[in-house]
Protein backbone atom coordinates (compact mmCIF):
# COMPACT_ATOMS: atom_id res chain seq x y z
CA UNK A 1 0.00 0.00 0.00
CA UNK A 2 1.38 3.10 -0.77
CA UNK A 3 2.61 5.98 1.47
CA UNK A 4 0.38 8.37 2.15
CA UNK A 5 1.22 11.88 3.08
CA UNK A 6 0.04 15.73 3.28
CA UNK A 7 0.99 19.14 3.92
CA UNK A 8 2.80 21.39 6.41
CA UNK A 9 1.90 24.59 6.88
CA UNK A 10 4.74 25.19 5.65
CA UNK A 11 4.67 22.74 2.63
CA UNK A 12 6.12 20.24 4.06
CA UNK A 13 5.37 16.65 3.97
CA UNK A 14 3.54 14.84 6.63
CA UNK A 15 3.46 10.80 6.85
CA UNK A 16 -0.24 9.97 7.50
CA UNK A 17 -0.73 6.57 8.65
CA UNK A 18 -3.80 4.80 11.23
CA UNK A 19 -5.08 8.05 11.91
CA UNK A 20 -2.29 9.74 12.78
CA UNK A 21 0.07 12.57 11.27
CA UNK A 22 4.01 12.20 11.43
CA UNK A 23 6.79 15.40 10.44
CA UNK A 24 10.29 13.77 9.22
CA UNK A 25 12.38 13.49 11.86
CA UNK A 26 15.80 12.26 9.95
CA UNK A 27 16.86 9.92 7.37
CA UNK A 28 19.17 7.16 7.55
CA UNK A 29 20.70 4.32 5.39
CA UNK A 30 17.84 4.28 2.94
CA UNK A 31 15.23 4.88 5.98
CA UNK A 32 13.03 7.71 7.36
CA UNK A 33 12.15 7.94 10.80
CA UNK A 34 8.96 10.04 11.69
CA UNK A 35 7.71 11.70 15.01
CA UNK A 36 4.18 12.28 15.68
CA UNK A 37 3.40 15.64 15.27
CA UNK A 38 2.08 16.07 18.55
CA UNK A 39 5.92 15.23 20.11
CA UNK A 40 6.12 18.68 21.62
CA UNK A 41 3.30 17.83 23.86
CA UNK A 42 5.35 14.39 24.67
CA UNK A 43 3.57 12.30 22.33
CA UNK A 44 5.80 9.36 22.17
CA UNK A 45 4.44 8.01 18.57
CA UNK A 46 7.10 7.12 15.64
CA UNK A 47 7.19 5.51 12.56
CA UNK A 48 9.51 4.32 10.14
CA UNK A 49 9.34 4.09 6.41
CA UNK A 50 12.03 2.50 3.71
CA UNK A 51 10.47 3.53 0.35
CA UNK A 52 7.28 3.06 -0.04
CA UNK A 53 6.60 1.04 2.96
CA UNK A 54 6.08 1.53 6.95
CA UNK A 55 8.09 -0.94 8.58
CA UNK A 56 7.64 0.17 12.56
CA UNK A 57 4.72 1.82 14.14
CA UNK A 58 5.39 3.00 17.74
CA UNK A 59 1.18 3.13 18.58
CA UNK A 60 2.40 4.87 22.03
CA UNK A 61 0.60 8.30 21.68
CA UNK A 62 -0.67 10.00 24.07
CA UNK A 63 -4.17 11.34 21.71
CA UNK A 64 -6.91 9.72 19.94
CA UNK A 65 -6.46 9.82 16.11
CA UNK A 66 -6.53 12.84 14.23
CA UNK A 67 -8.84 11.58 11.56
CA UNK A 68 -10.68 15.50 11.75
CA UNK A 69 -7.33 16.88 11.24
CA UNK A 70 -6.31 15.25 8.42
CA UNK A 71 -9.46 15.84 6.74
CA UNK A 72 -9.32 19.32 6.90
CA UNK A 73 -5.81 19.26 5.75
CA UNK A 74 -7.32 17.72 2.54
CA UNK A 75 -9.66 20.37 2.29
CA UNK A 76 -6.86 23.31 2.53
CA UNK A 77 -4.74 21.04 -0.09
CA UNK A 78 -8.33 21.40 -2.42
CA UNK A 79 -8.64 25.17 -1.79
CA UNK A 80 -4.83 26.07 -2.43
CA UNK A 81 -4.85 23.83 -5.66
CA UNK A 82 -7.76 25.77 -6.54
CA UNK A 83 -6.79 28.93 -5.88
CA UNK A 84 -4.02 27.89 -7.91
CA UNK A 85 -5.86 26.86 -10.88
CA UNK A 86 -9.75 28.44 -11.10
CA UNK A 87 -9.26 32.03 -11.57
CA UNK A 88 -12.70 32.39 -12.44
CA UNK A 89 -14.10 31.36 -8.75
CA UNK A 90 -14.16 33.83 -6.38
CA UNK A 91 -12.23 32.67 -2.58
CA UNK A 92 -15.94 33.13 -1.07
CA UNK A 93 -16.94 30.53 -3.76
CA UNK A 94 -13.85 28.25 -3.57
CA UNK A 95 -13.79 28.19 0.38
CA UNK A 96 -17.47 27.08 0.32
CA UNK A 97 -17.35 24.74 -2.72
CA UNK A 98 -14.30 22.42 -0.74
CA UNK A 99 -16.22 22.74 3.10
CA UNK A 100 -19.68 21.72 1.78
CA UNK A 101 -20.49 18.54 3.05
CA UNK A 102 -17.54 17.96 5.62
CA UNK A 103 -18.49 16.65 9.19
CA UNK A 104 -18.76 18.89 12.45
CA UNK A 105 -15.24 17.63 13.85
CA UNK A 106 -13.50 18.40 10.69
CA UNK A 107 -14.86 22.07 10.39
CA UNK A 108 -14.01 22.51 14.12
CA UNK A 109 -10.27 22.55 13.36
CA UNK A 110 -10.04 24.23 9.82
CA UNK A 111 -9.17 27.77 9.95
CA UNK A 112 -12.25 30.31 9.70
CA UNK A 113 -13.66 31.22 6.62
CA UNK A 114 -11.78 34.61 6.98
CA UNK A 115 -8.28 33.06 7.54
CA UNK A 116 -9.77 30.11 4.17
CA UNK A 117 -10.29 33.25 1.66
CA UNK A 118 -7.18 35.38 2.58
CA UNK A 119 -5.07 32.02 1.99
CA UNK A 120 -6.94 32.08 -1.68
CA UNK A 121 -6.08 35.13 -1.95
CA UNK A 122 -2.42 35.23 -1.10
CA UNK A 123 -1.72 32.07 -3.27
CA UNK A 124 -3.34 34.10 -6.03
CA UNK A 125 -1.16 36.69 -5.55
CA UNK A 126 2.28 35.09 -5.27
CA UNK A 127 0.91 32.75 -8.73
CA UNK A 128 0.35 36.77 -10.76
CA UNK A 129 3.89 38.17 -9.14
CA UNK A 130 6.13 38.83 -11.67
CA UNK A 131 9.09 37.23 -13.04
CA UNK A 132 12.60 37.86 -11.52
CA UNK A 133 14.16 40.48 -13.83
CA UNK A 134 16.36 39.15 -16.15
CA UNK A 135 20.01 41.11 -16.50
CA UNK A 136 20.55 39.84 -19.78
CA UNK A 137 19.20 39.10 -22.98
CA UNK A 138 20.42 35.38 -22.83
CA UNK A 139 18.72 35.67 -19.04
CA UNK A 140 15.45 36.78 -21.19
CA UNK A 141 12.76 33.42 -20.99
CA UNK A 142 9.35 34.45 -22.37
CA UNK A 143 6.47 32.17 -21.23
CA UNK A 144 2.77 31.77 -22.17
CA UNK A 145 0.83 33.78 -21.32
CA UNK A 146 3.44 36.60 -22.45
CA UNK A 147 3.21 34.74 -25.71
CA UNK A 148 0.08 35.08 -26.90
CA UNK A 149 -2.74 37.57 -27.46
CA UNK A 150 -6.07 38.42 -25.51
CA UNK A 151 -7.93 36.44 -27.93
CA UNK A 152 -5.34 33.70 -27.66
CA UNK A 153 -3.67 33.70 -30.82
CA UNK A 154 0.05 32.76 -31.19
CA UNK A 155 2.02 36.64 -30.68
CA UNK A 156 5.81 35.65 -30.44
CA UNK A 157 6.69 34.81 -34.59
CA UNK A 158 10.99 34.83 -34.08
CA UNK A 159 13.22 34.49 -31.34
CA UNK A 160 16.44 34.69 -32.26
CA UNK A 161 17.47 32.35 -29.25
CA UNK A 162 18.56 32.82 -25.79
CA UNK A 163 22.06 32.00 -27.13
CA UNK A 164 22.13 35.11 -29.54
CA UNK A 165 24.22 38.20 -27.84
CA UNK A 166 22.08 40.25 -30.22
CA UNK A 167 18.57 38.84 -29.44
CA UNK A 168 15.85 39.69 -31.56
CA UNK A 169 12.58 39.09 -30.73
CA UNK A 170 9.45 39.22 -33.06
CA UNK A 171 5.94 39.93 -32.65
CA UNK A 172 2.46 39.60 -35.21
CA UNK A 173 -0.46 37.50 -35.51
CA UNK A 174 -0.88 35.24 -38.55
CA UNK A 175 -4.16 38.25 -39.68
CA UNK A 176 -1.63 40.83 -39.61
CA UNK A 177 1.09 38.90 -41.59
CA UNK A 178 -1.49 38.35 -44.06
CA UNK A 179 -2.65 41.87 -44.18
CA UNK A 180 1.36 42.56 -44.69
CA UNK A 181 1.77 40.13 -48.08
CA UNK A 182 -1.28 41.44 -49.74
CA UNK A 183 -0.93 43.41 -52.83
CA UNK A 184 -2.49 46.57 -52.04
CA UNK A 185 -0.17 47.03 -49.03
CA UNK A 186 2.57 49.07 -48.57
CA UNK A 187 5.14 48.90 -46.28
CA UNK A 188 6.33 51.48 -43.80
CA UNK A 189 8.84 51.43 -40.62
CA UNK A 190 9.45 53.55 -37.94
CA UNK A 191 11.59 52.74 -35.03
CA UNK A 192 11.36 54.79 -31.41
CA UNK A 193 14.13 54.15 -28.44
CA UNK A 194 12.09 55.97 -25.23
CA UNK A 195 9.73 53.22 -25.16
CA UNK A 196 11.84 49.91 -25.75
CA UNK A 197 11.98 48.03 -22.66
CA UNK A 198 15.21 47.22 -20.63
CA UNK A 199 17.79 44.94 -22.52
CA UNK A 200 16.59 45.97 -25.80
CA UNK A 201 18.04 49.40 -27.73
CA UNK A 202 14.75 50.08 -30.12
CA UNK A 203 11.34 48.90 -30.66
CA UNK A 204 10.75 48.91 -34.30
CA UNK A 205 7.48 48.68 -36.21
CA UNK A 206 6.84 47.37 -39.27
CA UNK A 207 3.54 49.66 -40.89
CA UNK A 208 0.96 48.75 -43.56
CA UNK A 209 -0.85 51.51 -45.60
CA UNK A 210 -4.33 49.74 -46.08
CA UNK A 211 -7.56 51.31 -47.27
CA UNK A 212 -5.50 54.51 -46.79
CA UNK A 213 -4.83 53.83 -43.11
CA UNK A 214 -1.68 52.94 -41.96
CA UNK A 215 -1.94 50.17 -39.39
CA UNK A 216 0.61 48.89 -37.41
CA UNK A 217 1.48 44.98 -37.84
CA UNK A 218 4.95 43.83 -36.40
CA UNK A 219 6.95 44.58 -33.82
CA UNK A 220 10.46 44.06 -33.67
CA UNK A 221 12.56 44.42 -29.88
CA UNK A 222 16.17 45.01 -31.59
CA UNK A 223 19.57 45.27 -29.36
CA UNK A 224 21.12 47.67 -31.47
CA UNK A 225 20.71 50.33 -33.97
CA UNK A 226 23.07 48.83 -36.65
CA UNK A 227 23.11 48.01 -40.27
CA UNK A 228 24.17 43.77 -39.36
CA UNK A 229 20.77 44.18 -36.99
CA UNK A 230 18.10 45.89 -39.51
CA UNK A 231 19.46 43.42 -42.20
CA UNK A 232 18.87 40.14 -40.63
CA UNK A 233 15.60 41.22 -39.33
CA UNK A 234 14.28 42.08 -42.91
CA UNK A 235 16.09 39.08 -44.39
CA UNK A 236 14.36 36.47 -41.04
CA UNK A 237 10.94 38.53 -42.27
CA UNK A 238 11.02 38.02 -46.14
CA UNK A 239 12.37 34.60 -46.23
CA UNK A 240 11.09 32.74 -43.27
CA UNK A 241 8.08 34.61 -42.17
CA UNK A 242 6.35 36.04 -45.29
CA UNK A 243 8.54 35.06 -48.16
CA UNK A 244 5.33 36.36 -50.70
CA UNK A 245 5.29 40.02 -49.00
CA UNK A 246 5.99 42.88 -51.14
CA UNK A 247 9.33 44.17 -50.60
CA UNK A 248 8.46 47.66 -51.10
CA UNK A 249 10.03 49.92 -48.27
CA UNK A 250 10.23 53.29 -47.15
C-alpha cells in the first residue's frame, strides 16, 4: 500500500498513517524515521518508512487519532490547488465549494472562513507576481501567457534564441502577416528608443498603408541600432516569415 502523506503549513510533507500525522524526523541508510506531530506535547508516537513502505509503528501516543485533522488538511490542499488553478471562482466561492459537506469535527479545526479566503487570496497573488528580472538578454525566458494575445492567438513569430548576444525578438499575428503580403499594401517602418523596454536598444514597427490607413502589424525588440541588426531582421521577415510580402520599403 502506498505511502500516504500531506501538507505542512509550511509545505512540508507529513506521513499519515492509522489516523495519525508524522513530520520527518531524519533519514538514515535508505530509511526515514517520523515523530508524531504532537511530540512537543510528549507524544511518544514514531514511525519508520524504507520507500514506499512503513516498517515500525510505535502506537504509544498519548491522543486519539486525528482523523478531523487530516481531513481538513485535505480540504486546505483542495482550496490552495484551486486557488491555484480556477481564476474564475471567487475565494468566497472556492472556500465554500471544498467545506460543503464535511463533518462537524473536521470544520471545528479548519481555519475560519476569513483566515480560508485570505489564503486564496495570497496564493493568487504570489501565482500573478512577476518574473525575476532578467540582467541579460540570454537571461530573457518568455512564457505563455506573455506569448500570446487576448484572444489567444500565437504573438511571439521569431526568437532569435537565448544564445544570440544580439537577441531579436518578433511579434504579429498570422491576420496581420497576411494583411502585410497582400498586394495593395505598402510597407512602412518607424523605429522609437524611449519606449523599448530594458535589454533591448529600439522597438521597431513594421507599418501597412491599407484602405488609406496605416496600421501597425509587427513589432520588432532590436539590441542595437546597426546596419548587421536591420538586415537580418528584414532578411528572417522576407524569407522565413512572409517570403510572398511585397518588398516595397520606405
Amino acid at each position: 500500500m502506498p505511502l500516504e502523506f500531506t501538507k505542512s503549513t509550511k509545505g512540508k510533507d507529513q506521513l499519515v498513517h492509522d489516523g495519525f500525522i508524522f513530520n520527518k524526523d531524519y533519514a538514515k541508510s535508505g530509511k526515514t524515521y517520523w515523530k508524531c506531530v504532537n511530540y512537543i506535547d510528549r507524544c511518544k508516537g514514531r514511525a519508520h518508512t524504507d520507500g514506499e513502505r512503513v516498517i515500525h509503528h510505535s502506537d504509544n501516543h498519548n491522543h486519539v487519532p486525528q482523523a478531523a485533522l487530516i481531513d481538513s488538511k485535505k480540504v486546505m490542499a483542495k482550496i490552495k490547488e484551486k486557488a491555484a488553478t480556477n481564476i474564475e471562482m471567487t475565494p468566497q466561492q472556492i472556500v465554500a465549494t471544498e467545506t460543503a459537506g464535511t463533518s462537524q469535527a473536521t470544520v471545528g479545526v479548519l481555519p475560519s472562513v476569513t483566515a480560508m479566503k485570505k489564503t486564496t487570496q495570497r496564493i493568487r497573488r504570489a501565482a500573478e507576481a512577476p518574473f525575476a528580472r532578467p540582467t541579460s538578454l540570454t537571461e530573457l525566458d518568455i512564457q505563455p501567457p506573455y506569448t500570446m494575445t487576448s484572444s489567444n492567438q500565437s504573438f511571439l513569430l521569431w526568437d532569435s534564441g537565448a544564445g544570440d548576444r544580439n537577441r531579436i525578438l518578433v511579434f504579429s499575428t498570422e491576420r496581420n502577416l497576411e494583411l502585410l503580403a497582400s498586394r495593395n499594401s505598402h510597407w512602412m517602418a518607424d523605429g522609437t528608443f524611449k519606449t523599448a523596454p530594458p535589454l533591448f536598444a529600439q522597438l521597431l514597427t513594421i507599418h501597412a498603408i491599407i484602405f488609406n490607413t496605416v496600421i501597425p502589424l509587427v513589432y520588432a525588440l532590436l539590441p542595437n541600432k546597426t546596419k548587421d541588426t536591420y538586415k537580418r531582421l528584414i532578411e528572417q521577415q522576407s524569407t522565413q516569415t512572409f517570403p510572398q510580402a511585397s518588398k516595397r520599403y520606405d
